[in-house]
Protein backbone atom coordinates (compact mmCIF):
# COMPACT_ATOMS: atom_id res chain seq x y z
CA UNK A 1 0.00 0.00 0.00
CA UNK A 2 1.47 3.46 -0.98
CA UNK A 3 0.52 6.86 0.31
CA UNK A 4 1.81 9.79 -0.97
CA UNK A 5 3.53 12.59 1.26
CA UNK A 6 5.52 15.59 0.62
CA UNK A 7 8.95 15.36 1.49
CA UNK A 8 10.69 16.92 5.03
CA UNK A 9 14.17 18.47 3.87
CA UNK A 10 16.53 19.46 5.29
CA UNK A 11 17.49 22.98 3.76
CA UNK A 12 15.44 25.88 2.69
CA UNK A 13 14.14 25.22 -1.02
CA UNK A 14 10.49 26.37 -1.37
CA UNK A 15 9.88 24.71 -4.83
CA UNK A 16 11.47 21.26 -3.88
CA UNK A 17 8.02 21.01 -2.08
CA UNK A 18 6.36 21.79 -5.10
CA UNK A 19 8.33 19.10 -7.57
CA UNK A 20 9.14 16.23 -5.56
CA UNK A 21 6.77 13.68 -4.00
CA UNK A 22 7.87 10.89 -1.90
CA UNK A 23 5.85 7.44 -1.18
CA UNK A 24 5.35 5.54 1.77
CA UNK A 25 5.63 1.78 1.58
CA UNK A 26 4.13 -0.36 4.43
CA UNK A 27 2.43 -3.68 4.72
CA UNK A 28 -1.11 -3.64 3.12
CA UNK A 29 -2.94 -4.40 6.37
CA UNK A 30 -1.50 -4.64 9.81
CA UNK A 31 -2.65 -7.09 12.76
CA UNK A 32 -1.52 -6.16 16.26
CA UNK A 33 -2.09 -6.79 19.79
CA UNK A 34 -2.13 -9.62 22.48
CA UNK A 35 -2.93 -12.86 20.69
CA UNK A 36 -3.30 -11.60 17.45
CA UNK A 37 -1.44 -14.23 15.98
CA UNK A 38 -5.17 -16.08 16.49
CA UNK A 39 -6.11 -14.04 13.16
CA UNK A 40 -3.49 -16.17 11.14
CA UNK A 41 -5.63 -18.77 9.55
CA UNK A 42 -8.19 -16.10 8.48
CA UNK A 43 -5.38 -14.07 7.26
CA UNK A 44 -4.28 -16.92 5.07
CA UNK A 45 -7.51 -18.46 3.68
CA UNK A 46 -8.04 -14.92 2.13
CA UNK A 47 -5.19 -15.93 -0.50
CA UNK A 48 -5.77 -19.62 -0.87
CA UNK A 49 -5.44 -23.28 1.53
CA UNK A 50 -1.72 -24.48 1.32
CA UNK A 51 0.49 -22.52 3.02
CA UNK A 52 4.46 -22.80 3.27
CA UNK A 53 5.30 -21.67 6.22
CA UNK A 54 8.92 -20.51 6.65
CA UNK A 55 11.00 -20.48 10.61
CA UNK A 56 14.15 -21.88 12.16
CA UNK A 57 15.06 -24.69 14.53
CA UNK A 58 15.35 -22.59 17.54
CA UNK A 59 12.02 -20.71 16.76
CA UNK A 60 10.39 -24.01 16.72
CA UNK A 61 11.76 -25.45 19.41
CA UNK A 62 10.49 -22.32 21.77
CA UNK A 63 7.41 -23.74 20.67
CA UNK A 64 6.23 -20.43 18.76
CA UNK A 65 5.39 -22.06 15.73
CA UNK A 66 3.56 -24.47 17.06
CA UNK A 67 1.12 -21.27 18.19
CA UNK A 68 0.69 -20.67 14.52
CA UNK A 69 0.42 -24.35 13.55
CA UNK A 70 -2.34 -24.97 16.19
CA UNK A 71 -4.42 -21.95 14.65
CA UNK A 72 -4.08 -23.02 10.93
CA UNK A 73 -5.43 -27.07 11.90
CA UNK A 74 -8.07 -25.49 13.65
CA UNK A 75 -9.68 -23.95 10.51
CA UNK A 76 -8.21 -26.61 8.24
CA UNK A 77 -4.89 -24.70 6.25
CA UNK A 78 -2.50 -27.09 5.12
CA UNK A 79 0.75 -26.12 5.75
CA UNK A 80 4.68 -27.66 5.27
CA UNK A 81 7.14 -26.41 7.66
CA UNK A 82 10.69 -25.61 6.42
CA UNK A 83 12.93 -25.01 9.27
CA UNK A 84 15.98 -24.54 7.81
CA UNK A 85 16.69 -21.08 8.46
CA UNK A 86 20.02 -19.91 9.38
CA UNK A 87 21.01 -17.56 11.68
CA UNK A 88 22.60 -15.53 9.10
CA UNK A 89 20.94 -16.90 5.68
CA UNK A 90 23.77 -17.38 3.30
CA UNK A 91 23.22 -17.31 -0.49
CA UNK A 92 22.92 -21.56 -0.43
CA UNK A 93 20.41 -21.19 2.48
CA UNK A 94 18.30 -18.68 0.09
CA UNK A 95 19.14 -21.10 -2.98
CA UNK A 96 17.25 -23.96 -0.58
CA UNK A 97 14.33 -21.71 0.53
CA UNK A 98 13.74 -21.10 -3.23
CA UNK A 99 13.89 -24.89 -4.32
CA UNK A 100 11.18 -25.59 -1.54
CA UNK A 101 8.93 -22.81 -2.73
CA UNK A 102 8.82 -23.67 -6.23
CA UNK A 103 8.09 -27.33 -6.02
CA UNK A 104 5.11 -26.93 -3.25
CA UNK A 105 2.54 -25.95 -5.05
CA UNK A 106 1.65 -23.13 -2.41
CA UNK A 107 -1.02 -20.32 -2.57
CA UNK A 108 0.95 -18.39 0.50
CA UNK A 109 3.72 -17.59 2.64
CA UNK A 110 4.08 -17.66 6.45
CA UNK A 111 7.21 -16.39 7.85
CA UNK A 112 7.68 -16.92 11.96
CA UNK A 113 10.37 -15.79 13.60
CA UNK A 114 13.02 -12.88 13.97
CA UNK A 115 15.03 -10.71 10.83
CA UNK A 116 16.51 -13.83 9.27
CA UNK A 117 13.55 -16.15 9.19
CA UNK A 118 11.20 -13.05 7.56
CA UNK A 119 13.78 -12.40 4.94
CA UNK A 120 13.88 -15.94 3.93
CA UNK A 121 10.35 -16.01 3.87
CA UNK A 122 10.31 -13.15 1.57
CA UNK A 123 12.92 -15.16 -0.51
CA UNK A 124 10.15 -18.15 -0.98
CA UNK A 125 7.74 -16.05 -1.57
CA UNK A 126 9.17 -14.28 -4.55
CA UNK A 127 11.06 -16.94 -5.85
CA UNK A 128 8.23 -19.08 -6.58
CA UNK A 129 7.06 -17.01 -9.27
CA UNK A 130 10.73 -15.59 -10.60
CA UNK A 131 12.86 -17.90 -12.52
CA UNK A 132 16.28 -18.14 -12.36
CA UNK A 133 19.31 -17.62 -9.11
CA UNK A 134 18.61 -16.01 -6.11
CA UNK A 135 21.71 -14.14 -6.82
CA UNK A 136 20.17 -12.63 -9.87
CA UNK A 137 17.55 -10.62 -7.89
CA UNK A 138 20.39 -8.31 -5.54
CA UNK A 139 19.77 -4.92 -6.20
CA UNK A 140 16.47 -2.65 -6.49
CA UNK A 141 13.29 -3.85 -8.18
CA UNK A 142 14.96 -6.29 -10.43
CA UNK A 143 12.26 -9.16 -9.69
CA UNK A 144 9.99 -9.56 -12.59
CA UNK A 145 6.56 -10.32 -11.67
CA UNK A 146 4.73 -10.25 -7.99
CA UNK A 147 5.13 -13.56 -6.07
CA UNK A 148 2.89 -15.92 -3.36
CA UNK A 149 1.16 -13.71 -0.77
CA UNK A 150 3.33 -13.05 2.11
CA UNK A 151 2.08 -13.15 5.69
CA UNK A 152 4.85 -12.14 8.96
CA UNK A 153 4.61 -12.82 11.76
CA UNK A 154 7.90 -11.20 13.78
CA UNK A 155 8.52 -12.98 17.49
CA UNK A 156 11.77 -10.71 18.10
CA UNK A 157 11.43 -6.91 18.73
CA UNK A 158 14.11 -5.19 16.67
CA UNK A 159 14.61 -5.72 12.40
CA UNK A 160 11.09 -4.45 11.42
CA UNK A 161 11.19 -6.91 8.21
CA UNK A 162 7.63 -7.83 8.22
CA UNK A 163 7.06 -3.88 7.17
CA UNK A 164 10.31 -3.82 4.77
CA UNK A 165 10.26 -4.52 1.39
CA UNK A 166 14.37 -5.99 1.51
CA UNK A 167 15.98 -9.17 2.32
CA UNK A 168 19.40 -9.29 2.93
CA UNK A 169 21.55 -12.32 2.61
CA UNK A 170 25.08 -13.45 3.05
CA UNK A 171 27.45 -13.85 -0.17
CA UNK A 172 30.67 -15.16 1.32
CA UNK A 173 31.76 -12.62 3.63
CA UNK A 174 29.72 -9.54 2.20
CA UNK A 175 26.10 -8.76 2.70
CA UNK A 176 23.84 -8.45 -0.15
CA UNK A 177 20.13 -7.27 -0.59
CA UNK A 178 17.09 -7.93 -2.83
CA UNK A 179 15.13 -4.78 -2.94
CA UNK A 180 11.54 -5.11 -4.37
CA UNK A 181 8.02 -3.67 -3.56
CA UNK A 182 6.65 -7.22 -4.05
CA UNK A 183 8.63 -8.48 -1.08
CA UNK A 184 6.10 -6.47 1.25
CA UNK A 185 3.72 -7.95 3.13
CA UNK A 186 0.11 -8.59 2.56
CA UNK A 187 -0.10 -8.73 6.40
CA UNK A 188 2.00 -8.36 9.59
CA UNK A 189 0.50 -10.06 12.51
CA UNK A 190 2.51 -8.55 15.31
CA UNK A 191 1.72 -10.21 18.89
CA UNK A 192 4.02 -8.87 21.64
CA UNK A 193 2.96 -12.98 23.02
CA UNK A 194 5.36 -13.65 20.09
CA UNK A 195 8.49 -11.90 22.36
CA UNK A 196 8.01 -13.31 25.99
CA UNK A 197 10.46 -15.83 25.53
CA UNK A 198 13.23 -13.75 24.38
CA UNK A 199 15.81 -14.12 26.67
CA UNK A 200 17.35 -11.29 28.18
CA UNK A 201 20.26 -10.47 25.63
CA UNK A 202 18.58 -10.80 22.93
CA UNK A 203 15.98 -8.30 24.19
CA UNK A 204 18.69 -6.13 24.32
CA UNK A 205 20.56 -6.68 20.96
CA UNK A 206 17.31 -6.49 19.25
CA UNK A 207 16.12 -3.53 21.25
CA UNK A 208 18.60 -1.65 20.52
CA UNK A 209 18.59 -2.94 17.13
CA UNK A 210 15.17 -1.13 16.58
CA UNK A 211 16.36 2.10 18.16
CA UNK A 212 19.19 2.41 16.11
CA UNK A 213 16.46 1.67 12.96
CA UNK A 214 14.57 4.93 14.16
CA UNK A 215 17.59 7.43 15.05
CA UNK A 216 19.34 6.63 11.48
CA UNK A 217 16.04 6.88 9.49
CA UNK A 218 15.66 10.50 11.06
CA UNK A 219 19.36 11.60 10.34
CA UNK A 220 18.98 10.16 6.85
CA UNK A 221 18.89 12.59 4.10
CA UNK A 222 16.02 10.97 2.98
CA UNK A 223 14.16 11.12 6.06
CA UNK A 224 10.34 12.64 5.48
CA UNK A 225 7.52 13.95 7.33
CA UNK A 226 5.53 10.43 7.60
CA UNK A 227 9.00 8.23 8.31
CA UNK A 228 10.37 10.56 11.15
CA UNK A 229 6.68 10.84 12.51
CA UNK A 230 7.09 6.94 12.76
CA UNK A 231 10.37 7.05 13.80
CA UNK A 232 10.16 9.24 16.92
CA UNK A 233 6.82 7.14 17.79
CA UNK A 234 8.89 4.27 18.23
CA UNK A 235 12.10 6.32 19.45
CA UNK A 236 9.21 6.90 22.66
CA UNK A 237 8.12 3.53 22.96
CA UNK A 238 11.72 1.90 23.53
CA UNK A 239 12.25 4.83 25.62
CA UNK A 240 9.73 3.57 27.91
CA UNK A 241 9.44 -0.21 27.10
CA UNK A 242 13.15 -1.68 26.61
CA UNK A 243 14.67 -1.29 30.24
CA UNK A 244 11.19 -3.14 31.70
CA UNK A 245 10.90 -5.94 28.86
CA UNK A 246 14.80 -6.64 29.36
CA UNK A 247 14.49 -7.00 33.18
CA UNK A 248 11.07 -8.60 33.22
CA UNK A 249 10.50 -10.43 30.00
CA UNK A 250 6.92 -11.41 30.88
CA UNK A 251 5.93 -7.99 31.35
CA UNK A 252 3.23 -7.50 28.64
CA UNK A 253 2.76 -4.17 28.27
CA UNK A 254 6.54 -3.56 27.85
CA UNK A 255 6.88 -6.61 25.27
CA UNK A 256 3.61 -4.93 23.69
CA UNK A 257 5.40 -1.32 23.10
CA UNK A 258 8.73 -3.38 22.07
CA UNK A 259 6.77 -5.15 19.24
CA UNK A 260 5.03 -1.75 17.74
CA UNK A 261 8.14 0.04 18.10
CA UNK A 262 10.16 -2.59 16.06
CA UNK A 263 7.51 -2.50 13.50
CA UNK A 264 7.07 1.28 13.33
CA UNK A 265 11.13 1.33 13.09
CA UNK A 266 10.99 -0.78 10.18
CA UNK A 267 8.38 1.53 8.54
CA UNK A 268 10.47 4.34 8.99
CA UNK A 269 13.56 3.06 8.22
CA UNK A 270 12.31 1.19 4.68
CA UNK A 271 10.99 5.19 3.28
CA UNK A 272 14.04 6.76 4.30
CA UNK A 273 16.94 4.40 4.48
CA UNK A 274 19.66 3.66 7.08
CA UNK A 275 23.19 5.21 7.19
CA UNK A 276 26.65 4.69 8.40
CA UNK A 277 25.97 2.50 11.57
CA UNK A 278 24.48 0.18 9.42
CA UNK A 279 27.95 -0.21 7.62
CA UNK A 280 29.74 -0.13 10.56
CA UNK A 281 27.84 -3.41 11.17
CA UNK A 282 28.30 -5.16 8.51
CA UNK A 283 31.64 -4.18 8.23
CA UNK A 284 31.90 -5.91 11.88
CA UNK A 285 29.97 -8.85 10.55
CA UNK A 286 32.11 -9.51 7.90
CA UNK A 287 35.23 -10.04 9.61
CA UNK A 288 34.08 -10.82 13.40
CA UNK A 289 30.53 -12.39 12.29
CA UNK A 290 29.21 -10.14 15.46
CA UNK A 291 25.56 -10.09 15.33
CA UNK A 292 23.48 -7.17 12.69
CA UNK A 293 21.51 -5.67 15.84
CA UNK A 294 24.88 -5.87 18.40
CA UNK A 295 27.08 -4.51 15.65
CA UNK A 296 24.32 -1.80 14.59
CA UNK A 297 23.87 -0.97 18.41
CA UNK A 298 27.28 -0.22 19.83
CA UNK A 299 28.02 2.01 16.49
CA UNK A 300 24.61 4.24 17.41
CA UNK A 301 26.06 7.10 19.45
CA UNK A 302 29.29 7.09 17.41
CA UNK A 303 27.24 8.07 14.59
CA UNK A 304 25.02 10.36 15.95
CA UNK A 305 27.84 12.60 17.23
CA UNK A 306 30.14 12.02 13.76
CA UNK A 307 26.36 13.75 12.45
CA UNK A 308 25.69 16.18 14.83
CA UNK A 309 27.18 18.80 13.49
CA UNK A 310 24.63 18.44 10.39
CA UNK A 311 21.94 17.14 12.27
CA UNK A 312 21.59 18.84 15.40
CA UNK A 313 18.09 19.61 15.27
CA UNK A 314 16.99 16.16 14.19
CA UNK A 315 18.88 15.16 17.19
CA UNK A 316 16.79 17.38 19.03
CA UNK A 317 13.98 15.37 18.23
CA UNK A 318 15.45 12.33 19.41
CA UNK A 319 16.10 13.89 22.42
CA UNK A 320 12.79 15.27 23.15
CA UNK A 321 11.36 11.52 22.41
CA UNK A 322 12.99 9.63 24.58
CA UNK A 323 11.18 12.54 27.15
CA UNK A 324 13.81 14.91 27.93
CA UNK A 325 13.31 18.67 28.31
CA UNK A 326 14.68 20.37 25.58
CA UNK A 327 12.55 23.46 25.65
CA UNK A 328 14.79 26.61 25.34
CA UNK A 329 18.42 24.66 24.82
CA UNK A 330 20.42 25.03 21.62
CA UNK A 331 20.29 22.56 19.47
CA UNK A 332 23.48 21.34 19.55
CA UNK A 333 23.34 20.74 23.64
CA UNK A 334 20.21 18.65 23.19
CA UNK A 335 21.83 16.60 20.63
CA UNK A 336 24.77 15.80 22.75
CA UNK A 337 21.85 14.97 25.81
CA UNK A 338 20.18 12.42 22.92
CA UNK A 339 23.59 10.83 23.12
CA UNK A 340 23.60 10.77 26.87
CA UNK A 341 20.63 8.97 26.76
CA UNK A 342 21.29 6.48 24.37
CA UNK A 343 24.32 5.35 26.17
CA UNK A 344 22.79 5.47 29.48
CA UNK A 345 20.23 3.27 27.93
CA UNK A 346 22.44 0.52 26.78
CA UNK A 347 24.50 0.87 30.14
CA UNK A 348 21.00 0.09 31.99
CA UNK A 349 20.34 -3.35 29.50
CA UNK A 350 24.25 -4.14 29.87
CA UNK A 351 24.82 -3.55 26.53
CA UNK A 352 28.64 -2.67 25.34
CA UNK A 353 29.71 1.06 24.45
CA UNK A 354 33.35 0.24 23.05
CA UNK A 355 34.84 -2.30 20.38
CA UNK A 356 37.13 -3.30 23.41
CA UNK A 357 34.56 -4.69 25.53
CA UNK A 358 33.40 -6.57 22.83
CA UNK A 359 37.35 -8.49 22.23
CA UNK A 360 37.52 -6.76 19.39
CA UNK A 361 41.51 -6.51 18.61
CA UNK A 362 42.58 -2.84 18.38
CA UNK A 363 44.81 -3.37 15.33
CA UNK A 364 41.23 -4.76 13.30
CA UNK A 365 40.48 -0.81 13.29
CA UNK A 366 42.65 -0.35 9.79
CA UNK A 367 40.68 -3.72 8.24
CA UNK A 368 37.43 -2.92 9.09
CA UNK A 369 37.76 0.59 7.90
CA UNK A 370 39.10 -0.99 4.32
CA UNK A 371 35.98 -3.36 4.59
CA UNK A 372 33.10 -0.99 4.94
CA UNK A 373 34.73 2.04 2.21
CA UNK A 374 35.64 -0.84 0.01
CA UNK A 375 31.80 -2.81 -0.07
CA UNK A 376 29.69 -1.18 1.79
CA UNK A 377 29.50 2.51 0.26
CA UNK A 378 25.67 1.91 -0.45
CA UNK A 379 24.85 2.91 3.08
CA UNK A 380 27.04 5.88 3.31
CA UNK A 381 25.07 7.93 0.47
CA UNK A 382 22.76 8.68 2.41
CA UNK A 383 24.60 9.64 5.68
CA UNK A 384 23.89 13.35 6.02
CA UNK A 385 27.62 13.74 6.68
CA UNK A 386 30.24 13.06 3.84
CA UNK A 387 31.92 10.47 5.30
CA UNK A 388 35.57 9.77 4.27
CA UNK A 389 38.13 7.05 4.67
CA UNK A 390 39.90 8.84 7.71
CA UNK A 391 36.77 9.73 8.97
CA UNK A 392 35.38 5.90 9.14
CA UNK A 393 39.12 5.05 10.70
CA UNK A 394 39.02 8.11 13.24
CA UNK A 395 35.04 6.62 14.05
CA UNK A 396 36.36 2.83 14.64
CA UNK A 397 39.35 4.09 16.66
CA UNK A 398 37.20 6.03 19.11
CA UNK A 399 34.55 3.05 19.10
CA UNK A 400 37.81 0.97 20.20
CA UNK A 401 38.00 3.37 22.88
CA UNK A 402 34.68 3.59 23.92
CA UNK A 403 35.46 7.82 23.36
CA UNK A 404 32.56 9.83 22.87
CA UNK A 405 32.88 13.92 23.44
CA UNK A 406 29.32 13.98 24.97
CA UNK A 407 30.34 11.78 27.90
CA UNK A 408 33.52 13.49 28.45
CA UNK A 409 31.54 17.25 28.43
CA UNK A 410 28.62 15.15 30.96
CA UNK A 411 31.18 14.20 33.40
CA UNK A 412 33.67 17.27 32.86
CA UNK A 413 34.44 19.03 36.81
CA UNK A 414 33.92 22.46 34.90
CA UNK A 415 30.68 21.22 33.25
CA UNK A 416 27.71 23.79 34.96
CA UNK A 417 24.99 22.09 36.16
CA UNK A 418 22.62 24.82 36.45
């Protein structure tokens, strides 16, 4: 479904408003709430009767599929499970997913479970109606025709891929992405039930994971009115829901604000795009295989203060969404506060601030600068800071040191406090 809304930017250009017209890409209908994974076999007898439905091992074995299994024998879907998800699908894990779509005979497309298990289930759906390699499709729009009707169902809190329209999958060491508007969802069913048996690090990598979703799609250059509105929605949410659903995993309502924020994250973040900290990731991924929402986290605050000078305002915002008074304060002093409270954040869920705490080796700083400039420039167009080779070695340096300037001004003797 695509709505059309004029474009936030960042400078002063009148008749930009008047030329340019952005679109809004979400999933076509959206099922939330406590149990609403109870909807599933209604959602998929709308499209047809046999249904591949697409999870991992260790999804299964929490017994969350089984809550969507138990639905669709109620009301008589037939269904095959594929479980063969990896952690971090590789190109022959998508070339599998594909083989099993296209001999099945299926009407529609169920995909349980966190970031990976959704993409792949975007993979099967698409690839059942596309011929040829996976490896063909990498790019932007490059699939040929629409494929099965997709249905996702997320049970982690933090990639927002049941409301993107990417899947991203490993090729050798590098991370590659199919981009295509028929990889959106006909429906998200997103039931914060899903989440209660996260445990409590992965609450916090995918947390954070989300967060870091919503602060880059703000400071993106191609941030807009409707994507930062979602963005500093769900900016709010993990504000008030992460700490609680980390501690106290049962706790409902904060699982319930975790699960919307996620999902509003992903809608923000898939109309504007994500920036440097997303490299930084991958670039971490490549040659430490650290996980996406771990490596995206501990880059977050590094990035927003390599932006701030371009981005204070937007900062601002961030600021004044996770609750903080910023009324009256320049902008560039509630930026560096939006910092504060990220870190403080992460501190609170026991989440690393440095490359050191991770074991990262302090002479990987030149490598993984050489990684990200040399494959990963993709995600730097649309930093709203030119970013340069020193720059990305100065940035991995300081993350090696855990050095960030708003923490030393915070904690400075001389700092006022009035």
């Amino acid at each position: 479904m695509e709505y059309n809304a004029f474009v936030s930017v960042k400078k002063e250009a009148p008749s930009y408003f008047e030329s340019i017209r952005e679109y809004v890409s979400m999933p076509k209908k959206l099922v939330f709430g406590p149990d609403s994974v109870k909807q599933v076999s209604k959602e998929t007898k709308r499209f047809g009767n046999r249904t591949l439905v697409v999870t991992d091992e260790g999804v299964k074995k929490a017994g969350l599929v089984s809550k969507v299994l138990e639905v669709l024998l109620a009301d008589g879907v037939e269904f095959y499970v594929f479980d063969g998800v990896k952690m971090e699908p590789d190109i022959e894990n998508a070339r599998v997913v594909a083989k099993v779509s296209r001999e099945g005979g299926y009407d529609v497309v169920i995909g349980v479970g966190g970031g990976s298990c959704l993409d792949m289930a975007k993979v099967a759906a698409v690839m059942a109606t596309n011929e040829g390699d996976v490896e063909e499709y990498f790019g932007d729009e490059l699939l040929k025709q629409p494929g099965l009707p997709l249905i996702l169902i997320p049970t982690t809190s933090g990639s927002g891929s049941e409301a993107t329209k990417g899947s991203v999958i490993s090729v050798g060491n590098l991370k590659k992405v199919i981009f295509s508007r028929w990889m959106i969802a006909e429906v998200a069913i997103v039931d914060p039930m899903m989440t209660l048996t996260m445990p409590p690090r992965l609450t916090a990598i995918t947390g954070i994971d989300a967060l870091t979703h919503a602060v880059e799609s703000i400071l993106s250059k191609r941030s807009n009115l409707i994507s930062s509105m979602f963005a500093r929605e769900s900016i709010r949410l993990i504000s008030e829901g992460l700490e609680v659903a980390y501690k106290n995993g049962r706790d409902v309502n904060a699982r319930y604000r975790m699960a919307i924020a996620a999902t509003l994250a992903g809608v923000s973040f898939a109309n504007s795009s994500v920036i440097l900290g997303h490299g930084i990731s991958y670039a971490l991924s490549t040659l430490f295989h650290i996980p996406h929402g771990l490596g995206c986290g501990v880059a977050l605050p590094y990035v927003m203060e390599y932006n701030m000078q371009e981005c204070a305002e937007e900062l601002k915002d961030v600021a004044a969404s996770f609750g903080l008074n910023v009324g009256g304060l320049e902008a560039t002093e509630a930026a560096k506060m939006a910092v504060r409270a990220v870190v403080d954040l992460m501190r609170k869920i026991g989440f690393p601030i440095s490359l050191r705490e991770m074991g990262i080796p302090k002479d990987a700083v030149l490598e993984l600068t050489n990684i990200l400039m040399s494959n990963y420039q993709r995600l730097l167009l649309n930093n709203p800071r030119e970013v340069s080779y020193d720059d990305v070695r100065t940035i991995f340096a300081r993350m090696w040191e855990g050095e960030l300037e708003s923490l030393r001004e915070a904690n400075s003797p001389n700092r006022s406090t009035a």
